[in-house]
Protein backbone atom coordinates (compact mmCIF):
# COMPACT_ATOMS: atom_id res chain seq x y z
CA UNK A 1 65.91 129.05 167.37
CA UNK A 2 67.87 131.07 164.57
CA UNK A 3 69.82 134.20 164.33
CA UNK A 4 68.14 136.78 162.51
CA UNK A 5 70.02 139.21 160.54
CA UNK A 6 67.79 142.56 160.56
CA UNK A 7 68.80 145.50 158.18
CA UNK A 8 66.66 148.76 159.16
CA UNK A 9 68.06 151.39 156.72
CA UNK A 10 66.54 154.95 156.82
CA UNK A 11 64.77 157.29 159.44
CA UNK A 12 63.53 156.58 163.15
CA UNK A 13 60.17 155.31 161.84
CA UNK A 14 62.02 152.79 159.47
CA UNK A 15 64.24 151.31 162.19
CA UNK A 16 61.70 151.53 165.62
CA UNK A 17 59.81 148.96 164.14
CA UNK A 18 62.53 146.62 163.78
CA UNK A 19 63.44 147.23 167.27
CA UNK A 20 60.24 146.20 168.62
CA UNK A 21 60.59 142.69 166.42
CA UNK A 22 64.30 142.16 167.12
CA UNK A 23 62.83 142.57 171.20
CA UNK A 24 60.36 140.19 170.31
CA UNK A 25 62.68 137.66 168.60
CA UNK A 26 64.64 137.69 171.58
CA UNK A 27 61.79 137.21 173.68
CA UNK A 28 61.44 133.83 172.04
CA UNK A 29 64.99 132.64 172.34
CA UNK A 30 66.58 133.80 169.20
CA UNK A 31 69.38 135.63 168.39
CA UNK A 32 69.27 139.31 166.62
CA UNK A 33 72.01 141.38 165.14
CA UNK A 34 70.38 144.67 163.73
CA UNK A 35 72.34 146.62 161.39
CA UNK A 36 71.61 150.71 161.06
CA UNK A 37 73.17 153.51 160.63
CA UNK A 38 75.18 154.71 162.81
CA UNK A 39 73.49 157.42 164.25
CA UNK A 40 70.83 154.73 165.64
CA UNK A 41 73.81 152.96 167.72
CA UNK A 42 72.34 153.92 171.22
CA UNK A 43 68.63 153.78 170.39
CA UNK A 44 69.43 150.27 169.59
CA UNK A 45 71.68 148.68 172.21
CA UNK A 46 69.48 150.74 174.75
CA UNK A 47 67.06 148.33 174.06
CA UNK A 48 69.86 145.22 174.14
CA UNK A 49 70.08 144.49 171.22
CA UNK A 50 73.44 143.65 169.07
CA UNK A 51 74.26 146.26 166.65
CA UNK A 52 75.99 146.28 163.65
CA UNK A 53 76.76 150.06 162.49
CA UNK A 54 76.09 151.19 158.46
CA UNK A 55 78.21 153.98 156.88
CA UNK A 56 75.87 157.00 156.06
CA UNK A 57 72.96 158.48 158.03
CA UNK A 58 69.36 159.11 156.84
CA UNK A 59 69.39 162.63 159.21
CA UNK A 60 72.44 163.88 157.48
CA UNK A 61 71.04 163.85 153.98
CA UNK A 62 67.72 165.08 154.97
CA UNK A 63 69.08 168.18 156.65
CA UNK A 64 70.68 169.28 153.42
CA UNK A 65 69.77 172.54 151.88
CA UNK A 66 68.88 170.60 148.54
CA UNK A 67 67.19 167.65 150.06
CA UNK A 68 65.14 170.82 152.25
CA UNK A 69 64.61 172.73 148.79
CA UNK A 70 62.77 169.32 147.21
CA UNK A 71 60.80 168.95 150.72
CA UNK A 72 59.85 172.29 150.45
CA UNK A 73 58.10 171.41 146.89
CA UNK A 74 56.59 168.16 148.28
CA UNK A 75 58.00 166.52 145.54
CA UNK A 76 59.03 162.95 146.11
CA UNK A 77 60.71 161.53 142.76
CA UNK A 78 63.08 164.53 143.12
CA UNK A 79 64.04 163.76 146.57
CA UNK A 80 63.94 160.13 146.00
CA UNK A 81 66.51 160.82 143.41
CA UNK A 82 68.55 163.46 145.34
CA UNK A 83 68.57 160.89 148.52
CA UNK A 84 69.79 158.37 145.54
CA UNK A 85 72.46 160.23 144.66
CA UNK A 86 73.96 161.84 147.87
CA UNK A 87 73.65 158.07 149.54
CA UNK A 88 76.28 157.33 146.93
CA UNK A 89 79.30 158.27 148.44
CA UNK A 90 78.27 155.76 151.23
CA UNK A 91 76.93 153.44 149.26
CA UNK A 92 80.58 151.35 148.69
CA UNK A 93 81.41 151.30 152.27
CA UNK A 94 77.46 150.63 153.25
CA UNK A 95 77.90 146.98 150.67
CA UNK A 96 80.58 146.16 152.93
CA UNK A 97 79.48 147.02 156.64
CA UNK A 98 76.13 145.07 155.63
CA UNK A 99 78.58 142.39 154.27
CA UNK A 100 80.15 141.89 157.11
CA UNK A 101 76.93 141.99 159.17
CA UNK A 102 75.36 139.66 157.37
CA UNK A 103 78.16 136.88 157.99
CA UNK A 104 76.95 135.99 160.82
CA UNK A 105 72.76 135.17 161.13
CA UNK A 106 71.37 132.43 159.84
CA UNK A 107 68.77 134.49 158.00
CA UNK A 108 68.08 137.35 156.83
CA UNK A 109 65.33 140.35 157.20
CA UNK A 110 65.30 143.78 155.45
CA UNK A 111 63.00 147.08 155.14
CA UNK A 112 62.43 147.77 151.83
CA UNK A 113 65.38 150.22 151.40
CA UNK A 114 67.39 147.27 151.68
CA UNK A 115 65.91 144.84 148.57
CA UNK A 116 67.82 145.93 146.27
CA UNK A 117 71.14 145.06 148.25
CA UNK A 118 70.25 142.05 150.56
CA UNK A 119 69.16 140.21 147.90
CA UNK A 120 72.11 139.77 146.04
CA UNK A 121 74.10 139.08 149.31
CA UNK A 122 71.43 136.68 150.37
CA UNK A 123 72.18 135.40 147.08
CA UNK A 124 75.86 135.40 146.96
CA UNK A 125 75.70 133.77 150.57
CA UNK A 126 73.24 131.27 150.19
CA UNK A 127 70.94 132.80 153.04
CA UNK A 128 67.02 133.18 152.76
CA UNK A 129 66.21 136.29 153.48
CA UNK A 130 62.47 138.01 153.75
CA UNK A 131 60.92 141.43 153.38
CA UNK A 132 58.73 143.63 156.19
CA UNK A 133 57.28 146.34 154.12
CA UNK A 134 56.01 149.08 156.94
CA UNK A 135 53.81 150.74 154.51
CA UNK A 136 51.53 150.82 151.28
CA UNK A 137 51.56 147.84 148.84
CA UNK A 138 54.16 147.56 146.41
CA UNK A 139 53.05 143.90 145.23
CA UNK A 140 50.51 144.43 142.22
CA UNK A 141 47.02 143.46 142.81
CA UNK A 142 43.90 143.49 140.45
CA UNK A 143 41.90 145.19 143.61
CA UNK A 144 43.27 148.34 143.63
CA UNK A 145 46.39 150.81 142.03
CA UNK A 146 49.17 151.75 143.79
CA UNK A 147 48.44 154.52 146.67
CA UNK A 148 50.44 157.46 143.81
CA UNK A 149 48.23 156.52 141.11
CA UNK A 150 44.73 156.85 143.30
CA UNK A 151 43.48 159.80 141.95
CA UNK A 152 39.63 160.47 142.72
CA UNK A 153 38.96 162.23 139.63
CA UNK A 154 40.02 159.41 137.34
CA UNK A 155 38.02 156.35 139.11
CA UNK A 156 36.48 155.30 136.11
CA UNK A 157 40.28 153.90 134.82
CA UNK A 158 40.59 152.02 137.94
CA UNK A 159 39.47 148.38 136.47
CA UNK A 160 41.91 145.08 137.23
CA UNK A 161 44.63 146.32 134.14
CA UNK A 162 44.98 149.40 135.28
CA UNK A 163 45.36 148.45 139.04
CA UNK A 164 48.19 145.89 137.85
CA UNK A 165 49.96 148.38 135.54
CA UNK A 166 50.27 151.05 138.18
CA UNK A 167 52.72 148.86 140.26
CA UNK A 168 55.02 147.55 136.88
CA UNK A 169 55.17 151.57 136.36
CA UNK A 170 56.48 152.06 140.04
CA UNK A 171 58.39 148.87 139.72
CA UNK A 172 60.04 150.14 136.49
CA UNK A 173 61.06 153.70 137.84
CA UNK A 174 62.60 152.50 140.85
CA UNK A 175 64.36 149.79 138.71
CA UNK A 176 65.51 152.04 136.48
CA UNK A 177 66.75 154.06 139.10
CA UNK A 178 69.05 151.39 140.86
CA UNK A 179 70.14 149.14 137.96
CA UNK A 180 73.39 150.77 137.87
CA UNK A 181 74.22 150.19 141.31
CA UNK A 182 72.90 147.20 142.39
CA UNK A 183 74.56 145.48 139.06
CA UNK A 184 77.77 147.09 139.96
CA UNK A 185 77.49 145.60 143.41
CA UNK A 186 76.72 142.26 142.26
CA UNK A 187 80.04 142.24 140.07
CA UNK A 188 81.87 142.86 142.79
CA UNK A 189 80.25 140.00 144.94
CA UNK A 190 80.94 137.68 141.65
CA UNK A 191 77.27 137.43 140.62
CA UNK A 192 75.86 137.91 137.40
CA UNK A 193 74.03 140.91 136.23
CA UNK A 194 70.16 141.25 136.26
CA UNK A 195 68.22 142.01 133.96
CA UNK A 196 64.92 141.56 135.29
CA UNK A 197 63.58 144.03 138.24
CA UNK A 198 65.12 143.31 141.41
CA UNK A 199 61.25 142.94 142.66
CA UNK A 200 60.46 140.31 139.33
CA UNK A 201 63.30 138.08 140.93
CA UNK A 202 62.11 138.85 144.64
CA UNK A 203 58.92 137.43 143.18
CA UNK A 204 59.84 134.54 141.41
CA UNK A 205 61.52 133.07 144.03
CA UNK A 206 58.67 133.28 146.23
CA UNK A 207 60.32 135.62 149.03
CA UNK A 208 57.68 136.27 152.01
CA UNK A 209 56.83 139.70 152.51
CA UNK A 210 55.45 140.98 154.92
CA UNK A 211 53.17 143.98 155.18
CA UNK A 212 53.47 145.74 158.70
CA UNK A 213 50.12 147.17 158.52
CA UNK A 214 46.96 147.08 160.23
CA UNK A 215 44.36 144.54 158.42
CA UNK A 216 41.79 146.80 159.51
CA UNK A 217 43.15 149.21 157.30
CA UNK A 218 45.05 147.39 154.23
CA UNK A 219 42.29 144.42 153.59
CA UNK A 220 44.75 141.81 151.91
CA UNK A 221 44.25 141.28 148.19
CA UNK A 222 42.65 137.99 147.32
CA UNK A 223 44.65 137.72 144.62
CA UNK A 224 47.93 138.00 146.28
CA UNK A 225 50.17 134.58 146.53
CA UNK A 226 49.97 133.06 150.18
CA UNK A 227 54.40 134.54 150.41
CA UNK A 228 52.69 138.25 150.70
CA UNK A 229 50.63 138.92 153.80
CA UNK A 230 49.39 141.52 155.88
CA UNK A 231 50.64 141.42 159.52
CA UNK A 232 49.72 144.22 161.41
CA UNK A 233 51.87 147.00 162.45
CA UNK A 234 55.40 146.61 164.70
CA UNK A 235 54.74 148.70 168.18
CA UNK A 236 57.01 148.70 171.36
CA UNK A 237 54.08 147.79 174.13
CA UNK A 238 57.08 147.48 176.74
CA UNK A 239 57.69 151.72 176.01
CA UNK A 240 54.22 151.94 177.52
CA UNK A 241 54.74 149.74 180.58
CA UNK A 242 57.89 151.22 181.57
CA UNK A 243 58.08 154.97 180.20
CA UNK A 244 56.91 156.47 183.30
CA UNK A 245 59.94 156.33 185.00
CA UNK A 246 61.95 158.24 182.15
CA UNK A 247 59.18 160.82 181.26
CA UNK A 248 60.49 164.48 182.22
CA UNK A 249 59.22 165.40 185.36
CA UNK A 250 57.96 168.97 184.46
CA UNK A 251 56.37 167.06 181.62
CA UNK A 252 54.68 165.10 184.16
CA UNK A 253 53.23 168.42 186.06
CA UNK A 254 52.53 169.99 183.15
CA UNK A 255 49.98 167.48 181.66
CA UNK A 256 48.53 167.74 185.49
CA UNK A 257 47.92 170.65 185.70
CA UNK A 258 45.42 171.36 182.76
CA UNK A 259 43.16 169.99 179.77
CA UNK A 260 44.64 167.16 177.48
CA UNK A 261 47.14 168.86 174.95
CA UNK A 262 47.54 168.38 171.37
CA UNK A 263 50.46 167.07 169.80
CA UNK A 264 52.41 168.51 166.95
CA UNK A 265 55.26 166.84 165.89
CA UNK A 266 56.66 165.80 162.12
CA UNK A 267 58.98 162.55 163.51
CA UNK A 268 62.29 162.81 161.40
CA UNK A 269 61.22 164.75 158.70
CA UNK A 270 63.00 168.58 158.92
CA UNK A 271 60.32 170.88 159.12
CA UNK A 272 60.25 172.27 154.95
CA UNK A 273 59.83 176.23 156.20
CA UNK A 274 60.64 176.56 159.63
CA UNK A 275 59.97 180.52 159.51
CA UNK A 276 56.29 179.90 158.70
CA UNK A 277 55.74 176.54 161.10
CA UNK A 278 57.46 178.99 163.61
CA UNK A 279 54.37 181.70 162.79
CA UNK A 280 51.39 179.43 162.51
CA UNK A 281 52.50 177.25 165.58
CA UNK A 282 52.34 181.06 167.60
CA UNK A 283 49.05 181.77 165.57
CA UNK A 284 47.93 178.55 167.60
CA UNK A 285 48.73 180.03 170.38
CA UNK A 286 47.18 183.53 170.01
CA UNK A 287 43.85 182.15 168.23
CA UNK A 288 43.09 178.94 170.41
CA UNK A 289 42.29 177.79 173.52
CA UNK A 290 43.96 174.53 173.35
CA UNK A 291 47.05 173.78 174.98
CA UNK A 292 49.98 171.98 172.87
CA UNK A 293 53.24 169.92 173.13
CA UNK A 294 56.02 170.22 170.43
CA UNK A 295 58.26 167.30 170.07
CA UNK A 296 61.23 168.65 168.20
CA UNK A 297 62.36 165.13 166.75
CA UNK A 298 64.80 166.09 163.37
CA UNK A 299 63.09 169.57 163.41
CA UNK A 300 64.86 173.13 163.58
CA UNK A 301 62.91 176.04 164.58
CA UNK A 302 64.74 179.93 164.73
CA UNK A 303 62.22 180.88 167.62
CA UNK A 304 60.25 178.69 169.36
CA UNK A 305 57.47 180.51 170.96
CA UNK A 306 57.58 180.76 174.66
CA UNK A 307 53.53 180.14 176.45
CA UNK A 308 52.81 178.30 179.16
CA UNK A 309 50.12 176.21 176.80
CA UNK A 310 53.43 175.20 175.15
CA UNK A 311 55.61 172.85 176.16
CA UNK A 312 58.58 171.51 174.07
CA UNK A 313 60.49 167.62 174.28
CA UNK A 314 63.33 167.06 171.97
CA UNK A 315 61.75 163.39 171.81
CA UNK A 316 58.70 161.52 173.54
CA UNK A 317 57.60 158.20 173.20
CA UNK A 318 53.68 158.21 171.04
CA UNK A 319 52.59 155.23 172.76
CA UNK A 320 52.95 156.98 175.89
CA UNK A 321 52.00 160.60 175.08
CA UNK A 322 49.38 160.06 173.04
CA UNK A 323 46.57 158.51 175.22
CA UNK A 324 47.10 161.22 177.18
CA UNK A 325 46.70 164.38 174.51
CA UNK A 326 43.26 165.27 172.25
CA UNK A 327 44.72 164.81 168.88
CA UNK A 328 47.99 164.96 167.30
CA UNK A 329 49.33 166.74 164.01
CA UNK A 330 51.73 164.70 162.93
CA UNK A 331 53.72 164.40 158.98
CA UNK A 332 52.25 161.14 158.65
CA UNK A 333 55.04 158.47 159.11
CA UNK A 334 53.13 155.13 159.40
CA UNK A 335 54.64 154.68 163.20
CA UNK A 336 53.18 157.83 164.31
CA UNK A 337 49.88 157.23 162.64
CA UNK A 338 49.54 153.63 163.54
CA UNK A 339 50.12 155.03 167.32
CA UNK A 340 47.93 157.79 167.37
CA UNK A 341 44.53 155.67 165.83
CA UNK A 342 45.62 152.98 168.29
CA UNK A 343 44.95 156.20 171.20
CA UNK A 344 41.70 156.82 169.13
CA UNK A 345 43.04 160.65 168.87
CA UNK A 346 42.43 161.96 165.89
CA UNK A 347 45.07 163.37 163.24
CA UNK A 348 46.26 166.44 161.20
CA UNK A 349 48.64 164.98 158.89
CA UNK A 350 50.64 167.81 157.47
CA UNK A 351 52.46 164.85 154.52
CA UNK A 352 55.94 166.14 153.13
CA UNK A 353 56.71 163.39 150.84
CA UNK A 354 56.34 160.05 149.80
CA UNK A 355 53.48 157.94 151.37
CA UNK A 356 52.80 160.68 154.01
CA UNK A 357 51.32 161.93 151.12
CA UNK A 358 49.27 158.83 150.87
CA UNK A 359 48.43 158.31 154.53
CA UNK A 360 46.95 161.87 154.21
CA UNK A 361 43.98 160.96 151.56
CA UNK A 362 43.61 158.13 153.50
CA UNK A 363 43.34 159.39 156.60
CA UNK A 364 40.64 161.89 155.36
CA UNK A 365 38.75 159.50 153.22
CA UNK A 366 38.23 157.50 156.19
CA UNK A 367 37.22 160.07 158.30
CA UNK A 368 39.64 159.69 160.55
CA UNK A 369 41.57 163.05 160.38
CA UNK A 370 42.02 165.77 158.30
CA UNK A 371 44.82 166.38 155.84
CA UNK A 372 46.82 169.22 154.83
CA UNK A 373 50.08 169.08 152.36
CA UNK A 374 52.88 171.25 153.89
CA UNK A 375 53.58 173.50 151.54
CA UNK A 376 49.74 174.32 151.71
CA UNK A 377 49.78 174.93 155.17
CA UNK A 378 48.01 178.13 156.49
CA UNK A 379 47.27 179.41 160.19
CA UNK A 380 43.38 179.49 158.47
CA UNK A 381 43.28 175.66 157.20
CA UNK A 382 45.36 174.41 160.21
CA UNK A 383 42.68 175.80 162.77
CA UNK A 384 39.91 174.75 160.66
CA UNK A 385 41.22 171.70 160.36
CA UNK A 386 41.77 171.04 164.11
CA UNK A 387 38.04 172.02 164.59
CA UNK A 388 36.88 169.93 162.18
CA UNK A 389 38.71 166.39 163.58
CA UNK A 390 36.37 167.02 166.76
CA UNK A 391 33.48 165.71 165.36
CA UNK A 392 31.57 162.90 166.36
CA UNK A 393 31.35 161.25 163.02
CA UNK A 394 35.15 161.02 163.50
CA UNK A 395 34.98 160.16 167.17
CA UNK A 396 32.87 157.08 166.41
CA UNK A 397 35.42 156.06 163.32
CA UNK A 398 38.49 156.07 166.04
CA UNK A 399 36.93 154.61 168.72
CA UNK A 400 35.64 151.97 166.41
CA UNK A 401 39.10 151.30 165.14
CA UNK A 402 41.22 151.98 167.81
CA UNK A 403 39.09 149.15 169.65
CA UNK A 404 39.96 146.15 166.32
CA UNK A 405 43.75 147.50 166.73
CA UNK A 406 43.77 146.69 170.33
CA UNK A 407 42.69 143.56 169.97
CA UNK A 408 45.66 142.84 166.82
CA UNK A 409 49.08 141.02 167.46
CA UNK A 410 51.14 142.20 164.76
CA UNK A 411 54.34 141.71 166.41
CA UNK A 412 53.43 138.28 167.09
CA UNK A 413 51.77 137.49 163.61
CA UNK A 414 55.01 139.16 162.03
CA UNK A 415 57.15 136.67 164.20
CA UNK A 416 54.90 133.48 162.99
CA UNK A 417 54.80 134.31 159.64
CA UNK A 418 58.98 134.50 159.89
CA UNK A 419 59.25 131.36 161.61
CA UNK A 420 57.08 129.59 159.79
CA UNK A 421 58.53 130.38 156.84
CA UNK A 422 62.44 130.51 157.74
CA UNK A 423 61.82 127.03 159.70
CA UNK A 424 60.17 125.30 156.85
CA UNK A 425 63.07 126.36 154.31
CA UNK A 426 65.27 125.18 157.63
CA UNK A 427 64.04 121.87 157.89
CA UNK A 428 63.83 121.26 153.90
């Protein structure tokens, strides 16, 4: 048995899956200290779990009127780099809190917001450490670009070069992006400075990474070196077995008392234009027949419109809710995706930034949902969309899928691939 050190840095749907591997780690014997911000304290020790706070919080930059003015665009570099930049003044005191927390486990496990920084203390202490990547592929392959560079109307570039070069580009922005930092924070730990990519050294030395992500959905790349894999994605079955008992009773009634609802809910993104998400959700109201729950989450509406085909959580769990409602329109966080195609509902992703944008085209090239960017977003395309995920070509797709990700373990392939790797390097 070991102690795992697990560093889930960013929003809910960055640390729940860590949660539901840290529960099964302890299932199995071992010991788990999970570091987070601090604004995650009680979700985590709810669940029994040691915690180990970081300085800064994910919810507090996000709400800010210039991190809200780049979501508002839908453009990701600029909030990538505005997210960079405000996480700064943490950013000292975060190197020490995951310092300390990283004392001690016997290994080490990080989301990929936290490469760049538990690899040089992994480094410094002489710790192996390994990667759970909860979304799209950021390890080159010949099979396919990177999910920013798949643009339909150039697939005649998309040969085994091109594929390759589209993840050295990413690789190179985001390097370019950190140097500074992660160099300065390897001074102070007494290391020397890189010059190669954070991800080039990741690489050389062979660190397992693991991609949290249905196989029925990311195929793994032949190509890829047997350290990379493809897991399946992290979910909490215990939230299902024992939700019941915490689920609002008026919620409870409510879903009684008439026809499944449909979900809308964007997770922990701020909602980009709250006056106009206020007016199309009462448009939804006015110009359909279907009822609807809103699950607030990190969202801030002026009005919320008062119907009794409405009804309004501040937070719910999906694996829960969402066998029980029609379809959901979500942002497109990988957590609330993965749930919703496991309840074979079908989606309305409504992608901010980053690989919501991604999960979108995906989503809609499968024909699985429908898609619509946020700052597109229309009363007219919202409804149209919405009638269009009713249709049996999609029905079969879900049903289809939603049966292969029943029958997937990826909590438990996640936890062999970790132990078979940590135990090996144990035993050498």
């Amino acid at each position: 048995m070991l102690h795992y050190g697990i560093i889930a840095i960013g929003s809910r749907g960055d640390v729940q899956p860590f949660v539901a591997l840290s529960l099964g780690l302890l299932r199995k014997g071992n010991r788990v200290t999970l570091m987070a911000h601090e604004n995650f304290r009680s979700f985590v020790q709810d669940h029994g779990i040691d915690f180990h706070p970081l300085a800064g919080s994910t919810e507090e930059i996000l709400q800010s009127p210039e991190a809200v003015r780049h979501l508002q665009t839908g453009n990701t570099f600029r909030l990538l780099r505005s997210i960079h930049e405000r996480g700064g003044k943490w950013q000292t005191q975060m190197n020490r809190d995951l310092w300390e927390g990283c004392l001690r486990p016997e290994v080490l496990v990080t989301g990929a917001l936290g490469i760049h920084w538990i690899s040089s203390i992994a480094e410094k202490m002489g710790k192996r450490w390994a990667v759970i990547q909860l979304s799209f592929p950021t390890n080159a392959t010949r099979e396919f670009p990177f999910a920013g560079f798949d643009f339909p109307a150039f697939d005649f570039f998309k040969f085994p070069a091109y594929n390759r070069a589209t993840f050295r580009l990413l690789r190179s922005f985001f390097w370019r992006r950190v140097k500074t930092s992660v160099n300065e924070h390897r001074q102070s730990l007494g290391l020397p400075a890189l010059q190669q990519s954070i991800f080039d050294k990741a690489d050389s030395e062979h660190i397992l990474t693991c991609y949290a992500v249905s196989p029925a959905l990311l195929q793994r790349p032949a190509d890829w070196d047997d350290n990379i894999q493809v897991t399946g994605f992290l979910s909490m079955p215990a939230l299902s077995n024992n939700a019941s008992k915490n689920i609002p009773g008026k919620l409870l009634e409510w879903l009684g008392t008439g026809d499944r609802p449909i979900y809308i809910g964007l997770g922990s993104m701020p909602i980009p234009d709250p006056a106009l998400f206020t007016q199309v959700l009462a448009a939804l109201l006015a110009r359909t027949d279907h009822r609807y729950i809103f699950c607030e989450g990190w969202s801030w509406l002026p009005e919320v419109p008062t119907d009794p085909r409405l009804f309004v959580v501040p937070s719910i769990p999906h694996e829960w809710l969402f066998p029980r409602c029609r379809a959901a329109i979500i942002h497109g966080g990988v957590g609330t995706l993965a749930a919703a195609l496991r309840a074979g509902i079908p989606t309305v992703v409504l992608s901010i930034f980053g690989d919501q944008h991604w999960w979108g085209k995906f989503i809609q090239k499968r024909k699985l949902g429908a898609h619509i960017p946020f700052k597109r977003l229309s009363t007219k395309k919202l409804i149209a969309a919405i009638q269009d995920v009713f249709s049996p070509e999609i029905a079969q797709n879900l049903s289809g899928l939603a049966g292969e990700l029943k029958g997937e373990d990826g909590l438990q392939n996640t936890i062999a691939s970790l132990e078979e790797y940590f135990l090996a390097g144990k035993s050498g």
